[in-house]
Protein backbone atom coordinates (compact mmCIF):
# COMPACT_ATOMS: atom_id res chain seq x y z
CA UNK A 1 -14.76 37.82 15.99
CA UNK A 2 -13.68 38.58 12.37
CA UNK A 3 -10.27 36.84 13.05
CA UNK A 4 -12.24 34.23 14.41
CA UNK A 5 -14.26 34.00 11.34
CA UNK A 6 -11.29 34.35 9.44
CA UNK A 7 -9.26 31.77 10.78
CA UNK A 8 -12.99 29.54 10.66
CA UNK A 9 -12.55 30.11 6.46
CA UNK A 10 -8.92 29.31 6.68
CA UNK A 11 -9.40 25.83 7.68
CA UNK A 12 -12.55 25.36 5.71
CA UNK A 13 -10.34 26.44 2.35
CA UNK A 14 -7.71 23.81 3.64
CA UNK A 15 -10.50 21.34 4.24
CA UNK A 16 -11.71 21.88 1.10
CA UNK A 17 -7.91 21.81 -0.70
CA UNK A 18 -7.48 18.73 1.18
CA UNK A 19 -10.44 17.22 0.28
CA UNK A 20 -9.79 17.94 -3.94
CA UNK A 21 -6.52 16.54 -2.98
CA UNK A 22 -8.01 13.24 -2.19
CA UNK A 23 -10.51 13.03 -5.00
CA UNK A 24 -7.77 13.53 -7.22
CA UNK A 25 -5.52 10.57 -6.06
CA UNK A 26 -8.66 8.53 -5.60
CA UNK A 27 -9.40 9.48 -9.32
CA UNK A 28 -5.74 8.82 -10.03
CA UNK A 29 -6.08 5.24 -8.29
CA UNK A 30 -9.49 4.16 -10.13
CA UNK A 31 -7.18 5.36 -13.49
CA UNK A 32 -4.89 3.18 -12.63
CA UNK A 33 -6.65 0.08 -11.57
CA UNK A 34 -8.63 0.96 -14.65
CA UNK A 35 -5.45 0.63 -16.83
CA UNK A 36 -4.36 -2.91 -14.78
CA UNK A 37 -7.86 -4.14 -15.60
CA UNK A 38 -7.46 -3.22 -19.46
CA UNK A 39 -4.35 -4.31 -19.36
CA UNK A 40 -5.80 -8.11 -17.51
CA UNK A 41 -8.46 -8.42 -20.16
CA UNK A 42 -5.79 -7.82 -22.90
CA UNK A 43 -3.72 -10.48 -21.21
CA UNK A 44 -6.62 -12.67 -20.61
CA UNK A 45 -7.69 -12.24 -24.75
CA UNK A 46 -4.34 -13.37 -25.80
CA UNK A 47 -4.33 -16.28 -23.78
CA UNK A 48 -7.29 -17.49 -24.84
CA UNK A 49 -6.55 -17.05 -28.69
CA UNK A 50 -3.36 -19.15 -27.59
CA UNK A 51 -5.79 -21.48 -26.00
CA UNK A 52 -7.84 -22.24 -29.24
CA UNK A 53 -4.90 -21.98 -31.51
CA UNK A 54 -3.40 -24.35 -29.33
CA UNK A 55 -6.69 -26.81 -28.89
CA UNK A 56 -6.96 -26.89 -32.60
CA UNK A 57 -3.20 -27.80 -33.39
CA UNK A 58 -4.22 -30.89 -30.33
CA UNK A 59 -7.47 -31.52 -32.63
CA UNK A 60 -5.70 -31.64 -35.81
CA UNK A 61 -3.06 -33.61 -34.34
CA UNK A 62 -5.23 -36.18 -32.50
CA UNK A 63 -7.20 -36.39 -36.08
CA UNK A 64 -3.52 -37.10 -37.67
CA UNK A 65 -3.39 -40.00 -35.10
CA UNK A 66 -6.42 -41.51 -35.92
CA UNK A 67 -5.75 -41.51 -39.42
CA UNK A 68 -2.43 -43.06 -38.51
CA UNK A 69 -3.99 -45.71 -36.49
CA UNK A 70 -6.58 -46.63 -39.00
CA UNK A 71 -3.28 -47.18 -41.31
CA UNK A 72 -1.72 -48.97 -39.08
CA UNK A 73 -4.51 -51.51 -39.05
CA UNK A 74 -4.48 -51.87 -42.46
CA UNK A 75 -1.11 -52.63 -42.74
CA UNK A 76 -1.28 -54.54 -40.13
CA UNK A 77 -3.64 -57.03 -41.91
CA UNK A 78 -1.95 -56.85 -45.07
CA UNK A 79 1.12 -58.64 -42.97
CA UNK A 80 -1.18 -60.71 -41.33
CA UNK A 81 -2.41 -62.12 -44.87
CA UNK A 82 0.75 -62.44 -46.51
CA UNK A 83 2.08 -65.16 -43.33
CA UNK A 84 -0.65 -66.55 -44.51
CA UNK A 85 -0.29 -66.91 -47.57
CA UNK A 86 3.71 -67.38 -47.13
CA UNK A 87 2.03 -70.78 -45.09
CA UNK A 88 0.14 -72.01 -47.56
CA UNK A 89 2.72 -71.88 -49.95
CA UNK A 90 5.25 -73.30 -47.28
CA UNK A 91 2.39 -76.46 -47.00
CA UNK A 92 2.47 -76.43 -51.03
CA UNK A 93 5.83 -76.69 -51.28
CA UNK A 94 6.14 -79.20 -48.59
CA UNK A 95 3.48 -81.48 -50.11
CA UNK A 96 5.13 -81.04 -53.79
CA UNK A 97 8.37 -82.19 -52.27
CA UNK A 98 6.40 -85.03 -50.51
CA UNK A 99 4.98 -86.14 -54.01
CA UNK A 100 8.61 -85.62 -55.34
CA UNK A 101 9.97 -88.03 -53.53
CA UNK A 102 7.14 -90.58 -53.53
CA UNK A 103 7.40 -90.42 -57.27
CA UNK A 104 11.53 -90.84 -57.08
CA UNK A 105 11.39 -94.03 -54.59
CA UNK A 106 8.33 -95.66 -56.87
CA UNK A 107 10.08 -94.86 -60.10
CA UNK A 108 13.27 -96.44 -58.47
């Protein structure tokens, strides 16, 4: 009977060393998937300052673009005046030379 009872608290201390055997590797585990999910939320941080860095180089750049555009324009209807005022002068010069030679067959 006392072997019995013996060999009864022999398994029960295994049982029980097994069992702190487990909770340590579980505890291990949840360390480490604690670690992996600092170590995601790290990752995820960075990438999202690179986000925003990067959205407002886009916004600063699509600003750039507008200003360029709004230049273009401009320049675009300074050219647009000058042929017509090139034109104008072309017509001038075409009805001075008209007169010209009026004047040169009446004076001849």
């Amino acid at each position: 009977l006392s072997k019995d009872m013996r060999l009864k608290e022999t398994d029960r201390h295994e049982e029980v060393q097994t069992l702190k055997l487990k909770l340590q590797e579980s505890q291990l585990q949840l360390s480490s998937v604690s670690v992996n999910e600092a170590n995601a939320k790290n990752e995820i941080a960075v990438m999202m300052t690179d986000l925003n860095l990067k959205r407002e180089e886009c916004s600063e750049k699509q600003q750039r673009c507008i200003e360029l555009e709004k230049h273009v324009k401009k320049l675009e209807n300074i050219k647009n005046e000058r042929a017509n005022t090139i034109e104008e002068l072309r017509k001038k010069v075409h009805l001075c030379t008209s007169n010209m030679e009026s004047l040169k067959t009446s004076l001849s």
